[in-house]
Protein backbone atom coordinates (compact mmCIF):
# COMPACT_ATOMS: atom_id res chain seq x y z
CA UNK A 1 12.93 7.86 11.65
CA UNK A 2 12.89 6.57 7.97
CA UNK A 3 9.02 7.37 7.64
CA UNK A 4 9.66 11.15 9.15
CA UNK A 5 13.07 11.71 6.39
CA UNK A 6 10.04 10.21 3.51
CA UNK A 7 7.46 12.28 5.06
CA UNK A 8 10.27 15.79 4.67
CA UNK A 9 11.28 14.77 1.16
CA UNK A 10 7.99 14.07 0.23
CA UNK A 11 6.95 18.05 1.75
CA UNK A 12 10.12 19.33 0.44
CA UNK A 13 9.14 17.79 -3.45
CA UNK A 14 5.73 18.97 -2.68
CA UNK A 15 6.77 22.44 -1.79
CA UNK A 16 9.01 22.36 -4.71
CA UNK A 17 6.49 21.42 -7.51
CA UNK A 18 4.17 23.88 -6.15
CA UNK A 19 6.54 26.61 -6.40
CA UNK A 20 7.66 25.48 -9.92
CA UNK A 21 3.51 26.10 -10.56
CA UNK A 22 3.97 29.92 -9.26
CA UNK A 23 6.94 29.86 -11.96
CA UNK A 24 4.48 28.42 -14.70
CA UNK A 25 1.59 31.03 -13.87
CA UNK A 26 4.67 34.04 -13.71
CA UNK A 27 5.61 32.67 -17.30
CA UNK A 28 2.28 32.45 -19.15
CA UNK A 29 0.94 35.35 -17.17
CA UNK A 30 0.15 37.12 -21.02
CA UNK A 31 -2.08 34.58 -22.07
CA UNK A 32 -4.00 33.03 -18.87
CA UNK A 33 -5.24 36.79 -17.96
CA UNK A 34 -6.37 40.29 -18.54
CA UNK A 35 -3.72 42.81 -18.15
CA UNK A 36 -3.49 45.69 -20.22
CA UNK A 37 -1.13 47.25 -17.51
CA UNK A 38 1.36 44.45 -17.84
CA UNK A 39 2.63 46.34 -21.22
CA UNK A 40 2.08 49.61 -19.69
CA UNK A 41 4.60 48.63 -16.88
CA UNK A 42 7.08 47.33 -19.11
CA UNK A 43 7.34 50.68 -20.56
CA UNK A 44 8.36 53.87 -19.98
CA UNK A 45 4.65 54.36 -17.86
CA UNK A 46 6.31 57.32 -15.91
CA UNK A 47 5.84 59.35 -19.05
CA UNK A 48 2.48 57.66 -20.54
CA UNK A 49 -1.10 57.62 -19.69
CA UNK A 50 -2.55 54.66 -18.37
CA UNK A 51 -3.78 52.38 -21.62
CA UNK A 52 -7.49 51.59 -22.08
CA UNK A 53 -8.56 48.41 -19.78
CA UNK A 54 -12.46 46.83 -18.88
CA UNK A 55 -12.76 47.27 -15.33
CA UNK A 56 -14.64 44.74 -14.47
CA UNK A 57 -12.68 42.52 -16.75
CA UNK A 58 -9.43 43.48 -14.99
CA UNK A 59 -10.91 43.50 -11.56
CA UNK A 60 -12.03 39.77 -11.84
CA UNK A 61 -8.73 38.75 -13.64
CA UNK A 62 -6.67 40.04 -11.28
CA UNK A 63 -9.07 39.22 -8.48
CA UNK A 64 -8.90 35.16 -10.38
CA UNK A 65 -4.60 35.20 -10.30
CA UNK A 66 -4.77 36.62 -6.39
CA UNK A 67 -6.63 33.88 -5.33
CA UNK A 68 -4.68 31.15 -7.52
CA UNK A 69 -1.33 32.21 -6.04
CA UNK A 70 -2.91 32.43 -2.35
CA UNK A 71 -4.43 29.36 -2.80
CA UNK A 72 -1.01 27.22 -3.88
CA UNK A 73 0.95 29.86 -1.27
CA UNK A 74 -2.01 28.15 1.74
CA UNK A 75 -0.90 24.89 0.77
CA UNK A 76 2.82 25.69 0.77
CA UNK A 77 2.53 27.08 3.77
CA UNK A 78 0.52 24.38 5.10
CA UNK A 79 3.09 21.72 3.94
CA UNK A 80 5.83 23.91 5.52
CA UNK A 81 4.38 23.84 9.11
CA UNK A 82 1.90 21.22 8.99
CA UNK A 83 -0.63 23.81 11.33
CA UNK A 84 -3.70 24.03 10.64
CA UNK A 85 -4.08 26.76 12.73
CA UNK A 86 -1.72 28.84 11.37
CA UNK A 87 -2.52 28.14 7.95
CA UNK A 88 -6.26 29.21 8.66
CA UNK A 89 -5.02 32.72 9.70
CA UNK A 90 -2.63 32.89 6.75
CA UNK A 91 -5.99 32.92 5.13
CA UNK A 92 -7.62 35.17 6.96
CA UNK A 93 -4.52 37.31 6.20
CA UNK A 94 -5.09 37.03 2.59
CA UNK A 95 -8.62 37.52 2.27
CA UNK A 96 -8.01 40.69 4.22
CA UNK A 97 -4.78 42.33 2.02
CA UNK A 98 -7.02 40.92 -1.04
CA UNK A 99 -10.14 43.13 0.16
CA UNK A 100 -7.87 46.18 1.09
CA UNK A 101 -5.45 45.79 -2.06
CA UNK A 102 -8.34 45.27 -4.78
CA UNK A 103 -10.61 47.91 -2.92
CA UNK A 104 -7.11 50.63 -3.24
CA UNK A 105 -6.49 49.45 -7.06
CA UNK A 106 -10.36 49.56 -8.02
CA UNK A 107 -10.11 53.60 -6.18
CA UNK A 108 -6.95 54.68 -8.20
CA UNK A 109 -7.89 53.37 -11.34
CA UNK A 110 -11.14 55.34 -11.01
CA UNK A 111 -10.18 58.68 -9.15
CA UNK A 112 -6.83 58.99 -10.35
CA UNK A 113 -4.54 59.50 -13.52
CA UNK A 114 -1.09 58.34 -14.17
CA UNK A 115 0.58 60.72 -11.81
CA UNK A 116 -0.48 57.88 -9.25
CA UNK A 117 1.38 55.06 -11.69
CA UNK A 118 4.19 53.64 -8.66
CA UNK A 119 1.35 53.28 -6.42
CA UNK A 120 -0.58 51.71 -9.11
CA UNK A 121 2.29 49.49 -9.98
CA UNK A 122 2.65 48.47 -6.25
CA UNK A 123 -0.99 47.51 -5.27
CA UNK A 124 -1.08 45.41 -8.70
CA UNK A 125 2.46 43.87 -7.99
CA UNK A 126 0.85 42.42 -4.80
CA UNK A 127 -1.64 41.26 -6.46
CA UNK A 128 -0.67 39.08 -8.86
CA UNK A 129 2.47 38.18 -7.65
CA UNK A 130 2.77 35.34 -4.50
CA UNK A 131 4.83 37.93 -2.62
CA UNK A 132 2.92 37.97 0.86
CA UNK A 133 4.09 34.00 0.69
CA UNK A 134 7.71 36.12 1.00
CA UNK A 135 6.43 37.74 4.13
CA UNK A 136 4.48 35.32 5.70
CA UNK A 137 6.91 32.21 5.29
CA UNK A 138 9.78 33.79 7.36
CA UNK A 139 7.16 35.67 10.17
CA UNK A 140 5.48 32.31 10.67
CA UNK A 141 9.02 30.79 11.04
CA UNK A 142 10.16 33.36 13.40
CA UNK A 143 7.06 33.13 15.62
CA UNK A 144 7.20 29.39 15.33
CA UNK A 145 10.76 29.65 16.85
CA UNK A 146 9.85 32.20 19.21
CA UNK A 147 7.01 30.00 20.53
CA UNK A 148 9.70 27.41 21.27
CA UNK A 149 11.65 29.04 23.51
C-alpha cells in the first residue's frame, strides 16, 4: 500500500513537472521558434495579409514544437495509465493528425490568401499547442472505464 501511494505521488509530481514544461515552451514560444504568424494572430489578421514567412523554415519549426509537445504529452499519458499499449496508439494518433495537419497548413499557405486566416489559425493552433493531450486524456479515460465494466 505505502509503495503504490509513493508510486501515485511520484506519477502525479511527474505529470506535474511535465506539464509545468508545456507552460515553459507556451512562455518562450517567441524565442525557441519560427513564427512570423504568431504576431500576425495577435493582431487584427481578419483585416491584414498574411506577413512574409520561409516555408521551409516555418514548416520544420512548427513541425520541431509538434513533436516536442507530443513527445512530453506520450509520456504524460504514459505516466497517467501506465499502458503501453495505449500509449503506442496515442502515437500512432499523433503521427497521423501531424501528417494530415502539416500537409493542410503547408496547402493553405501555398494555394490560399488571408481570406482562409481562421482555418489557418486553427490547423497552426493544433500544432503547436499540446491540445490533442486535451482530447486524448479524457477519451482514453472514458474507454479505460468503459473497458471495466
Amino acid at each position: 500500500m505505502l509503495r503504490e501511494l509513493l508510486s501515485n505521488k511520484l506519477k502525479l509530481i511527474l505529470i506535474l513537472l511535465l506539464v509545468g514544461v508545456l507552460a515553459v515552451i507556451r512562455g518562450f514560444e517567441d524565442q525557441l521558434f519560427y513564427d512570423p504568424f504568431a504576431l500576425y494572430f495577435r493582431g487584427d489578421y481578419l483585416s491584414m495579409p498574411f506577413p512574409h514567412y520561409d516555408t521551409l523554415h516555418l514548416m520544420l519549426s512548427m513541425g520541431l514544437r509538434y513533436w516536442l509537445n507530443a513527445a512530453i504529452s506520450l509520456i504524460i499519458i504514459f505516466a497517467i495509465f501506465s499502458d503501453a499499449a495505449l500509449t503506442k496508439f496515442a502515437t500512432i494518433l499523433y503521427l497521423f493528425f501531424f501528417v494530415i495537419l502539416i500537409v493542410a497548413l503547408f496547402l493553405i499557405l501555398l494555394f490560399s490568401d488571408a481570406g482562409n486566416n481562421f482555418l489557418l489559425f486553427n490547423i497552426r493552433r493544433f500544432l503547436i499547442q499540446p491540445l490533442l493531450l486535451l482530447l486524448f486524456v479524457p477519451a482514453f479515460y472514458y474507454q479505460k472505464q468503459k473497458d471495466k465494466k
